[in-house]
PDB file of N, CA and C in Angstrom:
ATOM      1  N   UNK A   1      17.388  -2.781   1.287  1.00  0.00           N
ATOM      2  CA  UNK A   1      16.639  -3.749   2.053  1.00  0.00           C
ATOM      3  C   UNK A   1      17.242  -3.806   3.456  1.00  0.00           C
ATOM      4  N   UNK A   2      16.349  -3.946   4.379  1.00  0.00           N
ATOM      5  CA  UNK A   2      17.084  -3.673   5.690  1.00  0.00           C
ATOM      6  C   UNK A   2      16.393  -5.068   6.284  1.00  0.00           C
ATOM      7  N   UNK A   3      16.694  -5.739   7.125  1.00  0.00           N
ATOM      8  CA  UNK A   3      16.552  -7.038   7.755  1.00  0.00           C
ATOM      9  C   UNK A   3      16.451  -6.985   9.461  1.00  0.00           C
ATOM     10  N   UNK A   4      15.675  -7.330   9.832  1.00  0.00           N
ATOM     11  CA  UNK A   4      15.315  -7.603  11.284  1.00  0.00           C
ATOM     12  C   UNK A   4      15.016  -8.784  12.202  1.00  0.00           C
ATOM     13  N   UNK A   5      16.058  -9.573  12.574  1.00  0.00           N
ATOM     14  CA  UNK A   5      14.811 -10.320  13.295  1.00  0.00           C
ATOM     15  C   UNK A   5      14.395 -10.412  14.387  1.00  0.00           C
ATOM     16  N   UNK A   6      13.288 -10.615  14.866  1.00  0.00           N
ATOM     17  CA  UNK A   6      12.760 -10.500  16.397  1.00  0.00           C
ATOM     18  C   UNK A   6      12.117 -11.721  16.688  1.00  0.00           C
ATOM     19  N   UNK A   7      12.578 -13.379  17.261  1.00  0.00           N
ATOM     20  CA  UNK A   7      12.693 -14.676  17.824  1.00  0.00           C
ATOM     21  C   UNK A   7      12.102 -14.761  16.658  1.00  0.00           C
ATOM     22  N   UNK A   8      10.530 -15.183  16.920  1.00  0.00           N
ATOM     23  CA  UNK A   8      10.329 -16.389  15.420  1.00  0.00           C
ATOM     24  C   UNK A   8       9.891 -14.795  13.883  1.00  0.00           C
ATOM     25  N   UNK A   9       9.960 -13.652  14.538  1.00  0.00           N
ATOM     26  CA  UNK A   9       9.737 -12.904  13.221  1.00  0.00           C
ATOM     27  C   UNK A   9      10.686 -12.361  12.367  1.00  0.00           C
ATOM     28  N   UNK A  10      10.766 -12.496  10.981  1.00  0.00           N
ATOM     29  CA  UNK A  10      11.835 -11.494  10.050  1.00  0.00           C
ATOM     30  C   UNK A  10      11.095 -10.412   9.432  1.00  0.00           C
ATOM     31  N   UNK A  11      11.552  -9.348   9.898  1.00  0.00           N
ATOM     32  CA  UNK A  11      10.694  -7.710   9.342  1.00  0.00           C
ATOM     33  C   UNK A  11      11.914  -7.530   7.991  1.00  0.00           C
ATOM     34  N   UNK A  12      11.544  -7.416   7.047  1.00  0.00           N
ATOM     35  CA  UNK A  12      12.506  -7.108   5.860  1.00  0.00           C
ATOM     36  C   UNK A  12      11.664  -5.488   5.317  1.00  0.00           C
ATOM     37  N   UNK A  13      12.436  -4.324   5.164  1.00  0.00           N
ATOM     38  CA  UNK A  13      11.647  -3.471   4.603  1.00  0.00           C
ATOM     39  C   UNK A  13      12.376  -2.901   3.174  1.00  0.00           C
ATOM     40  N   UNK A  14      11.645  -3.005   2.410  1.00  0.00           N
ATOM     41  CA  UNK A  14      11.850  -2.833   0.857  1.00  0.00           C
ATOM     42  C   UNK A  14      11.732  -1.333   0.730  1.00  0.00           C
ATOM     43  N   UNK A  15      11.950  -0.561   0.295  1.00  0.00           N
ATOM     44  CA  UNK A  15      11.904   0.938  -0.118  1.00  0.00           C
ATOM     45  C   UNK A  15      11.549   1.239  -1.571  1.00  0.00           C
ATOM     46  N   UNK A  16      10.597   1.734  -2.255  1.00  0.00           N
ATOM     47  CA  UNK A  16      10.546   2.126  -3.664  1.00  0.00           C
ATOM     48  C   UNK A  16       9.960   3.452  -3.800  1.00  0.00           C
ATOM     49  N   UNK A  17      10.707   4.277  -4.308  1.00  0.00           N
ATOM     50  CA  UNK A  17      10.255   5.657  -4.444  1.00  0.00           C
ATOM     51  C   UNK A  17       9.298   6.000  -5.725  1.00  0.00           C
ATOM     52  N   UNK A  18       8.274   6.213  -6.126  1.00  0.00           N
ATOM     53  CA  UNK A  18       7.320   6.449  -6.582  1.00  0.00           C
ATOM     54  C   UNK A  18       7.296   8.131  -7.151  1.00  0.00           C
ATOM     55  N   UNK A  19       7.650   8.678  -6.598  1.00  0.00           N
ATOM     56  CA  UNK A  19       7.465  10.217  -7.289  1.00  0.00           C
ATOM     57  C   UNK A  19       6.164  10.727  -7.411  1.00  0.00           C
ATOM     58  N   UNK A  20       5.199   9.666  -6.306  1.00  0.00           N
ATOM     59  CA  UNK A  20       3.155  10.252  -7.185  1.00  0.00           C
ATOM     60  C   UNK A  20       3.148   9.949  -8.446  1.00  0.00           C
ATOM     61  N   UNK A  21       3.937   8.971  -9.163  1.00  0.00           N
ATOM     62  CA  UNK A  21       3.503   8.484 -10.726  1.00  0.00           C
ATOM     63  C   UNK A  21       2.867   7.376 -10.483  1.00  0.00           C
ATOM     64  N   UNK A  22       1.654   6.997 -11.154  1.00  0.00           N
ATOM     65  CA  UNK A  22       0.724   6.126 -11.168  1.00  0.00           C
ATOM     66  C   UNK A  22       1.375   4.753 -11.543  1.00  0.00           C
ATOM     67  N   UNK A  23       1.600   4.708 -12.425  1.00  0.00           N
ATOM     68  CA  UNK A  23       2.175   3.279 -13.281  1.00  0.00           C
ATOM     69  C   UNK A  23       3.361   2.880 -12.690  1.00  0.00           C
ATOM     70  N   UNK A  24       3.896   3.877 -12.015  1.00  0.00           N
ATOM     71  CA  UNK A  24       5.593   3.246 -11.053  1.00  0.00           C
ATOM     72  C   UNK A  24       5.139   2.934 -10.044  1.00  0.00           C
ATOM     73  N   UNK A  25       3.937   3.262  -9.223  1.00  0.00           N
ATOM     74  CA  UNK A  25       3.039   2.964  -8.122  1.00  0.00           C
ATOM     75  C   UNK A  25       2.718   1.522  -8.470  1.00  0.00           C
ATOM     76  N   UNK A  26       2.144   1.200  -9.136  1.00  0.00           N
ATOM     77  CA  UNK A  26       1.324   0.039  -9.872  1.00  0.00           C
ATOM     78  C   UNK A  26       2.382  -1.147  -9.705  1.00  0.00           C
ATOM     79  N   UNK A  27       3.263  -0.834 -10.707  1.00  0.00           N
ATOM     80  CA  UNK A  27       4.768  -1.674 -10.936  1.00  0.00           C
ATOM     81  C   UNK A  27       5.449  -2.454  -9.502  1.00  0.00           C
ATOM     82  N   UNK A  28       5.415  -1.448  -9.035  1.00  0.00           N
ATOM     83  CA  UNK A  28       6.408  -1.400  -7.770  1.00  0.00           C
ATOM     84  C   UNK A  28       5.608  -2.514  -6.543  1.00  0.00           C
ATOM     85  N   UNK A  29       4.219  -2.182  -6.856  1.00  0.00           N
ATOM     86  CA  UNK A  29       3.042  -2.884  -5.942  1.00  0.00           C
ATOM     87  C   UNK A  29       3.389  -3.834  -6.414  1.00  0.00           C
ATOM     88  N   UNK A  30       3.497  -4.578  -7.409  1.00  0.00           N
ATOM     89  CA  UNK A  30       3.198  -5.801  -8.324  1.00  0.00           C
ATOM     90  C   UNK A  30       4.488  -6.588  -7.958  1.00  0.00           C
ATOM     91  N   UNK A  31       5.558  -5.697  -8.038  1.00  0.00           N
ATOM     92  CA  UNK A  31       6.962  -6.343  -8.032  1.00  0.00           C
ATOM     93  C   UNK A  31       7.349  -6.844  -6.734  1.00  0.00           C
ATOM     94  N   UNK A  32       6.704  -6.004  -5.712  1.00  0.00           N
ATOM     95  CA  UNK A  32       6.853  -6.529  -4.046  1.00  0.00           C
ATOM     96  C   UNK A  32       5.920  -7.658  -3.780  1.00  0.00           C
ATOM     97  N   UNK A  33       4.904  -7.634  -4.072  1.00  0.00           N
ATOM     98  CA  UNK A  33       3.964  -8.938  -4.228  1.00  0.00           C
ATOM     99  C   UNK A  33       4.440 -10.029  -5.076  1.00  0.00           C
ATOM    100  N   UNK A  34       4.713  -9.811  -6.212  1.00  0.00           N
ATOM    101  CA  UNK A  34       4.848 -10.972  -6.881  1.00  0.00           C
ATOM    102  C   UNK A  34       6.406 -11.450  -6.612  1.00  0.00           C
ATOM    103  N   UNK A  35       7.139 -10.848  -6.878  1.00  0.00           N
ATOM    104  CA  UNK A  35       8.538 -11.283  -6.389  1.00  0.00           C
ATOM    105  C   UNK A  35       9.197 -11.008  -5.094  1.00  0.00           C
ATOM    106  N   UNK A  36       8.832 -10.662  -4.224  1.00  0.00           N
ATOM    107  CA  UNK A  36       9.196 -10.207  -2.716  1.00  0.00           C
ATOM    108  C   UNK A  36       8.102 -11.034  -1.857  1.00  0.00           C
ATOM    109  N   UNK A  37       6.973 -11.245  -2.299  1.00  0.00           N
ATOM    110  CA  UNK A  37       6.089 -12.154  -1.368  1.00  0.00           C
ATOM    111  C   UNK A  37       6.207 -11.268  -0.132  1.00  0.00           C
ATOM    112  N   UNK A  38       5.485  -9.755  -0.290  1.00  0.00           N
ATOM    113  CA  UNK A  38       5.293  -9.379   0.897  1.00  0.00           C
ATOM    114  C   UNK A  38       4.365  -9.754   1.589  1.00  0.00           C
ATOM    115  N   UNK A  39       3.808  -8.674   2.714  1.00  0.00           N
ATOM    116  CA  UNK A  39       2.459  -9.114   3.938  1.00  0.00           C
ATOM    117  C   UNK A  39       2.098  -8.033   3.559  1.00  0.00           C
ATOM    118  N   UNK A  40       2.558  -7.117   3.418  1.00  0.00           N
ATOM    119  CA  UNK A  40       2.185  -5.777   4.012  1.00  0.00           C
ATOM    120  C   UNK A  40       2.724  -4.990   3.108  1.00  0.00           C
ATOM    121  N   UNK A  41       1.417  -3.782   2.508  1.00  0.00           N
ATOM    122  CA  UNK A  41       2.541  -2.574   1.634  1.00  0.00           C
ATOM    123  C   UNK A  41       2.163  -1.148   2.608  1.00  0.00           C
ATOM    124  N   UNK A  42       3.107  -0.248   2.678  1.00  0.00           N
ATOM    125  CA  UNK A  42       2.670   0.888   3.328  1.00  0.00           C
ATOM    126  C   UNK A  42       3.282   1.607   2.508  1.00  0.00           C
ATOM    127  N   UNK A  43       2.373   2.960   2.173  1.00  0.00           N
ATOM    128  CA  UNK A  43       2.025   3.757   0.775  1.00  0.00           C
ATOM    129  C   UNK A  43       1.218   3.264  -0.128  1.00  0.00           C
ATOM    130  N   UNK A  44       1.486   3.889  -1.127  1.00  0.00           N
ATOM    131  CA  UNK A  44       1.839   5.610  -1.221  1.00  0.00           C
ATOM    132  C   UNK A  44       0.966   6.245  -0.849  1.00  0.00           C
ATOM    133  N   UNK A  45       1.722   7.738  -1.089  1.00  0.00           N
ATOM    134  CA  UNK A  45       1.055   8.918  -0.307  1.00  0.00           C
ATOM    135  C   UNK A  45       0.688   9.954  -0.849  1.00  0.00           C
ATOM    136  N   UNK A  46       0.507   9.681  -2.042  1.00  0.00           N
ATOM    137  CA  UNK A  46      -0.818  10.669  -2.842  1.00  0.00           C
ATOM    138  C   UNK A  46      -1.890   9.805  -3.494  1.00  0.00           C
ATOM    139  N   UNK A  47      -2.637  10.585  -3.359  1.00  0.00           N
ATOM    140  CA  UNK A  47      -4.525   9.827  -3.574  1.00  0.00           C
ATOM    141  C   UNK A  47      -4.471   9.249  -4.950  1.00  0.00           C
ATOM    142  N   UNK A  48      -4.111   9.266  -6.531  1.00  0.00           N
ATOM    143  CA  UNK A  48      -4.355   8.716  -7.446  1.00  0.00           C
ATOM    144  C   UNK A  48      -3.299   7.539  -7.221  1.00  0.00           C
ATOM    145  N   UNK A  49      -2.509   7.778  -7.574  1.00  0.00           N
ATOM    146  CA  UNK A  49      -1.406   6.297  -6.911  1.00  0.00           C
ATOM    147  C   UNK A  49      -1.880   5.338  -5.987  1.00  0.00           C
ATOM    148  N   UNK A  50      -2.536   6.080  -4.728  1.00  0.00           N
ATOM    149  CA  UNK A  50      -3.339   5.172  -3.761  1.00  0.00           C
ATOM    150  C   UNK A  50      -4.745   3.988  -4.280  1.00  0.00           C
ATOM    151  N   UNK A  51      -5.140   4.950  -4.868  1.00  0.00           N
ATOM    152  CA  UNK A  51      -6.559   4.592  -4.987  1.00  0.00           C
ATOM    153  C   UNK A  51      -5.722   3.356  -6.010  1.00  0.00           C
ATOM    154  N   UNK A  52      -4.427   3.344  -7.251  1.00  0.00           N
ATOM    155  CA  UNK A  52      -4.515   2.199  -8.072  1.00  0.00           C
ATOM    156  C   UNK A  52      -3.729   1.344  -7.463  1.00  0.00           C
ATOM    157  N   UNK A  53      -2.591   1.562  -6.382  1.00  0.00           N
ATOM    158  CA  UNK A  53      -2.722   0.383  -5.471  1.00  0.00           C
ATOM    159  C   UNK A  53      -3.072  -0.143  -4.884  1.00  0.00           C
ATOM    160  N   UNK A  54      -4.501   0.270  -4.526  1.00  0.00           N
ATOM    161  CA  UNK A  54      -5.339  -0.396  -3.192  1.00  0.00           C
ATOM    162  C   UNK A  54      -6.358  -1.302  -4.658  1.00  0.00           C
ATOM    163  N   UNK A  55      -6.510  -1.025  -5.416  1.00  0.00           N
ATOM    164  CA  UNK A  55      -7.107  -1.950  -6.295  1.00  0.00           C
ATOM    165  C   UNK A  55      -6.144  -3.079  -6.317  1.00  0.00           C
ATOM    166  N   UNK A  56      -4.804  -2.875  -6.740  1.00  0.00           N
ATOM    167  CA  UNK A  56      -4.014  -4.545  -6.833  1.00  0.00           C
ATOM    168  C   UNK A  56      -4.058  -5.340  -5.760  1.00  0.00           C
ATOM    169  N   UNK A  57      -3.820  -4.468  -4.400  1.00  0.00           N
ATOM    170  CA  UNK A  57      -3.551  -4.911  -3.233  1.00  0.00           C
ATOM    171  C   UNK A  57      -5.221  -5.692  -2.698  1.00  0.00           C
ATOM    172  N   UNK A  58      -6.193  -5.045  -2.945  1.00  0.00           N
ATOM    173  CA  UNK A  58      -7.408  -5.618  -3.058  1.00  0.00           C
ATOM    174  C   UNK A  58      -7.700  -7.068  -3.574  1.00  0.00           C
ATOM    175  N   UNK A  59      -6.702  -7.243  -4.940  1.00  0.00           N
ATOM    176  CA  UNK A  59      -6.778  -8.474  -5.979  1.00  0.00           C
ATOM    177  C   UNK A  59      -6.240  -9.800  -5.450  1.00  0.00           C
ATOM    178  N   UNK A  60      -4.864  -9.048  -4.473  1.00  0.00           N
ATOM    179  CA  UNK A  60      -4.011 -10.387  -4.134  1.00  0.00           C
ATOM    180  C   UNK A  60      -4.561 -10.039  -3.040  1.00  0.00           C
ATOM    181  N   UNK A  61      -4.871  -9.747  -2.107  1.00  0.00           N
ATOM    182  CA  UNK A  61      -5.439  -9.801  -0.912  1.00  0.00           C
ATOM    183  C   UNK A  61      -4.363  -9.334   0.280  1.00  0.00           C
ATOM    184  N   UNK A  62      -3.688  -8.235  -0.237  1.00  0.00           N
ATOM    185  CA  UNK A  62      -2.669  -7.958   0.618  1.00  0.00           C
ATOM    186  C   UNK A  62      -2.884  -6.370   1.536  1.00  0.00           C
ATOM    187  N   UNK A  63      -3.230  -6.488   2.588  1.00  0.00           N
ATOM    188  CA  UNK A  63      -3.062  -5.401   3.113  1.00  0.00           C
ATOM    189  C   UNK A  63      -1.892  -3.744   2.712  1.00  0.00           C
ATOM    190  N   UNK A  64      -2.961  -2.919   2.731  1.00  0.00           N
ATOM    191  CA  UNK A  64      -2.131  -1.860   2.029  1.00  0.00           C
ATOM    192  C   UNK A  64      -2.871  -0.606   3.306  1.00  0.00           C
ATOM    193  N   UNK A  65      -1.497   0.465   3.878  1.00  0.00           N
ATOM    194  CA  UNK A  65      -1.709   1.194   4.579  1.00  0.00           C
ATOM    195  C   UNK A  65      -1.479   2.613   4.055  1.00  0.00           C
ATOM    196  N   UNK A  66      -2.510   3.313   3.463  1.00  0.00           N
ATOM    197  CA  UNK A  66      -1.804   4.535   3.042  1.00  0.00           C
ATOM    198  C   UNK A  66      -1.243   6.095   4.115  1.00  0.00           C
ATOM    199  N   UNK A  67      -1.038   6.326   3.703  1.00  0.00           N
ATOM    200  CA  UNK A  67      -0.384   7.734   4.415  1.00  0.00           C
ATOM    201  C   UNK A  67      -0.135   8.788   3.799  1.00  0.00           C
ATOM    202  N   UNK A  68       0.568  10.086   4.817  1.00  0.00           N
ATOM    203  CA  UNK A  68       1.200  11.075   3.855  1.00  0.00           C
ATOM    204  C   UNK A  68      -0.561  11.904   3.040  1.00  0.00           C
ATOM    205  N   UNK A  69      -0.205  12.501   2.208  1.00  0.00           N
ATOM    206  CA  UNK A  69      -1.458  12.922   1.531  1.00  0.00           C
ATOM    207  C   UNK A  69      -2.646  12.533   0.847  1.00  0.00           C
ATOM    208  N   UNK A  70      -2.749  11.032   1.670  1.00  0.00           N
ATOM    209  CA  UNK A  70      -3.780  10.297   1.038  1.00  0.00           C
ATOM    210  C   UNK A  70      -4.910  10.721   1.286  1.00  0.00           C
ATOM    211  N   UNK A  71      -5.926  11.357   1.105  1.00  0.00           N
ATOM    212  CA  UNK A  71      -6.963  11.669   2.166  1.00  0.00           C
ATOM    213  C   UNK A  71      -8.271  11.506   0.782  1.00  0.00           C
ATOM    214  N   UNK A  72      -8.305  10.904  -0.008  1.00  0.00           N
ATOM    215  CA  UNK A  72      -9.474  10.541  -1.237  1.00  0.00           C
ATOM    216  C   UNK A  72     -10.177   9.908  -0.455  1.00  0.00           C
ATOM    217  N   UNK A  73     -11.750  10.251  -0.035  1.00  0.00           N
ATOM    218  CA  UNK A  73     -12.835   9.740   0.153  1.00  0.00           C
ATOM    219  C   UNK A  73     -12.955   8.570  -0.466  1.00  0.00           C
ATOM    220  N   UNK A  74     -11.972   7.909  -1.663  1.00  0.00           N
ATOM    221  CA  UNK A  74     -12.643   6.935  -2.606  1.00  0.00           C
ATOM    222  C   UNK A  74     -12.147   5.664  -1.599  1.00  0.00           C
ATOM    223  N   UNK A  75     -10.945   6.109  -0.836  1.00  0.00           N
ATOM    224  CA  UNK A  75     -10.314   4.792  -0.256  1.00  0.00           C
ATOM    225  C   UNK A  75     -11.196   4.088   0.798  1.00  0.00           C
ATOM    226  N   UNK A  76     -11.938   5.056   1.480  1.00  0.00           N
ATOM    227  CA  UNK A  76     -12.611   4.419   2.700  1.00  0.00           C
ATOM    228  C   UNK A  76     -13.734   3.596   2.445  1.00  0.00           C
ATOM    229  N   UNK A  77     -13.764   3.205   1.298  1.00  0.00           N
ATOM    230  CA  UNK A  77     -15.248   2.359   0.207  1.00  0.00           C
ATOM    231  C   UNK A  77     -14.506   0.513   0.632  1.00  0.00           C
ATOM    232  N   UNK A  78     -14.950   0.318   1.637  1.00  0.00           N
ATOM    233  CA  UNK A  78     -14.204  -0.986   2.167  1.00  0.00           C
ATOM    234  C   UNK A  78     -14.883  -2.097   0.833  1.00  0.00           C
ATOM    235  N   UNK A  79     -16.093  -1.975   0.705  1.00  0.00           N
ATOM    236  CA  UNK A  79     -16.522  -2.927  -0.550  1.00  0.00           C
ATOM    237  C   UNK A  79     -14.734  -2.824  -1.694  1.00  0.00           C
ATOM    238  N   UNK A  80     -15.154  -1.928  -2.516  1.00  0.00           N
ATOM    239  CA  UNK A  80     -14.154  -1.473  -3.477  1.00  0.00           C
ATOM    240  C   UNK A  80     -12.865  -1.796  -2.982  1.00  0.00           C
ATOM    241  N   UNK A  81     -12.381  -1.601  -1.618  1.00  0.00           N
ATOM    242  CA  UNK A  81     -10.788  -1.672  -1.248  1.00  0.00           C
ATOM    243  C   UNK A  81     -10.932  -1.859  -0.067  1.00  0.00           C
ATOM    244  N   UNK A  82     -11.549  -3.446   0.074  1.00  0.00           N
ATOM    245  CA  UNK A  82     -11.326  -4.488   1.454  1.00  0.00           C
ATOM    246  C   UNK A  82     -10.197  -4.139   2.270  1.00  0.00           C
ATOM    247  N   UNK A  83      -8.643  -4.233   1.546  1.00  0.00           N
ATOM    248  CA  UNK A  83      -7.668  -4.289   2.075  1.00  0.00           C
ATOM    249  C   UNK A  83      -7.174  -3.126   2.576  1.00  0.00           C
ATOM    250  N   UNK A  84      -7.656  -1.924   2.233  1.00  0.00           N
ATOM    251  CA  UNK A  84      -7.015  -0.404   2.724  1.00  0.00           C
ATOM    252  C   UNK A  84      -6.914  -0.195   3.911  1.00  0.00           C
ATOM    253  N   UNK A  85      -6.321   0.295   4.394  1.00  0.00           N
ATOM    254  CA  UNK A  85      -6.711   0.661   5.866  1.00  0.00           C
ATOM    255  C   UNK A  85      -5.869   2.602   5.366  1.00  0.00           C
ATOM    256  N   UNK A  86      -6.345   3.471   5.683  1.00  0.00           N
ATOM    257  CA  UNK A  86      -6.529   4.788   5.943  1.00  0.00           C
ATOM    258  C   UNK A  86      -5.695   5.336   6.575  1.00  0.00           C
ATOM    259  N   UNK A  87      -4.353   5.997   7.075  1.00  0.00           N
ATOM    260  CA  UNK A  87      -3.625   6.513   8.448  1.00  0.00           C
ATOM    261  C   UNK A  87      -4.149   7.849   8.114  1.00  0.00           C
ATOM    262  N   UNK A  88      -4.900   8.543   7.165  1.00  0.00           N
ATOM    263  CA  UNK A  88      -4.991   9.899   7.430  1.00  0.00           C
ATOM    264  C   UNK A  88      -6.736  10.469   7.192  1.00  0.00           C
ATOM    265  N   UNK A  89      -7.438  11.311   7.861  1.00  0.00           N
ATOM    266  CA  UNK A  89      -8.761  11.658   8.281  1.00  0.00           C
ATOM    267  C   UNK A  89      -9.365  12.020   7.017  1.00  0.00           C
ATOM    268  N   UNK A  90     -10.405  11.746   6.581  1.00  0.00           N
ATOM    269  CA  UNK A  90     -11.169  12.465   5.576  1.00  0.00           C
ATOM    270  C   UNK A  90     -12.465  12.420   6.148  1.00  0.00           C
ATOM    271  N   UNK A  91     -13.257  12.689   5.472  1.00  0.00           N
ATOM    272  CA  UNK A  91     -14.863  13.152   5.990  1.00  0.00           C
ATOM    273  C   UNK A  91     -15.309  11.774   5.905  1.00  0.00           C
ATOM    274  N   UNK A  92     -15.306  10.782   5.533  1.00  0.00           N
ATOM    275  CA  UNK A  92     -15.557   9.661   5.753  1.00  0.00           C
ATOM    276  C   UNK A  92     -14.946   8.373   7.499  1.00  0.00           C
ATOM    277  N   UNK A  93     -13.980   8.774   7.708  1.00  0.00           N
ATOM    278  CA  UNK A  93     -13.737   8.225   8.357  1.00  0.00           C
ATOM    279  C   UNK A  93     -13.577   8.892   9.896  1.00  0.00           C
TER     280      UNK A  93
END
């Protein structure tokens, strides 16, 4: 955990390595939300992992930024995954 602060903001960044396994993706989403009370998740960065964290992150209403090899057409479905936002090009966006 690394700690920042800048006047009235604290940037705290959490690290969880995932490996592209789905269910440690899932976990890890759940565990920063529910017990870390994040704002913000950025990752993961392969498309099946993505697509099932942008569903949780969708649920609690938490912004999720993917990257890295995300590039599944399924993410840019703003209905389905309000909260996604995209850093990498697919034919959709």
């Amino acid at each position: 955990m690394v700690a920042l602060e800048l006047s009235m903001w604290l940037l705290t960044q959490f690290v969880r390595i995932t490996f592209s396994m789905v269910m440690t993706s899932i976990g890890y989403a759940i565990e920063l939300i529910r017990d870390f009370n994040v704002d913000v998740i950025i990752g993961p960065t392969c498309n099946v992992p993505a697509i099932a964290v942008a569903a949780v992150t969708a649920f609690y209403n938490i912004p999720l930024y993917t990257w890295g090899f995300t590039t599944a057409n399924e993410l840019a479905d703003t209905v389905r995954f309000p909260t996604c936002i995209v850093l990498t090009p697919n034919y959709l966006t």
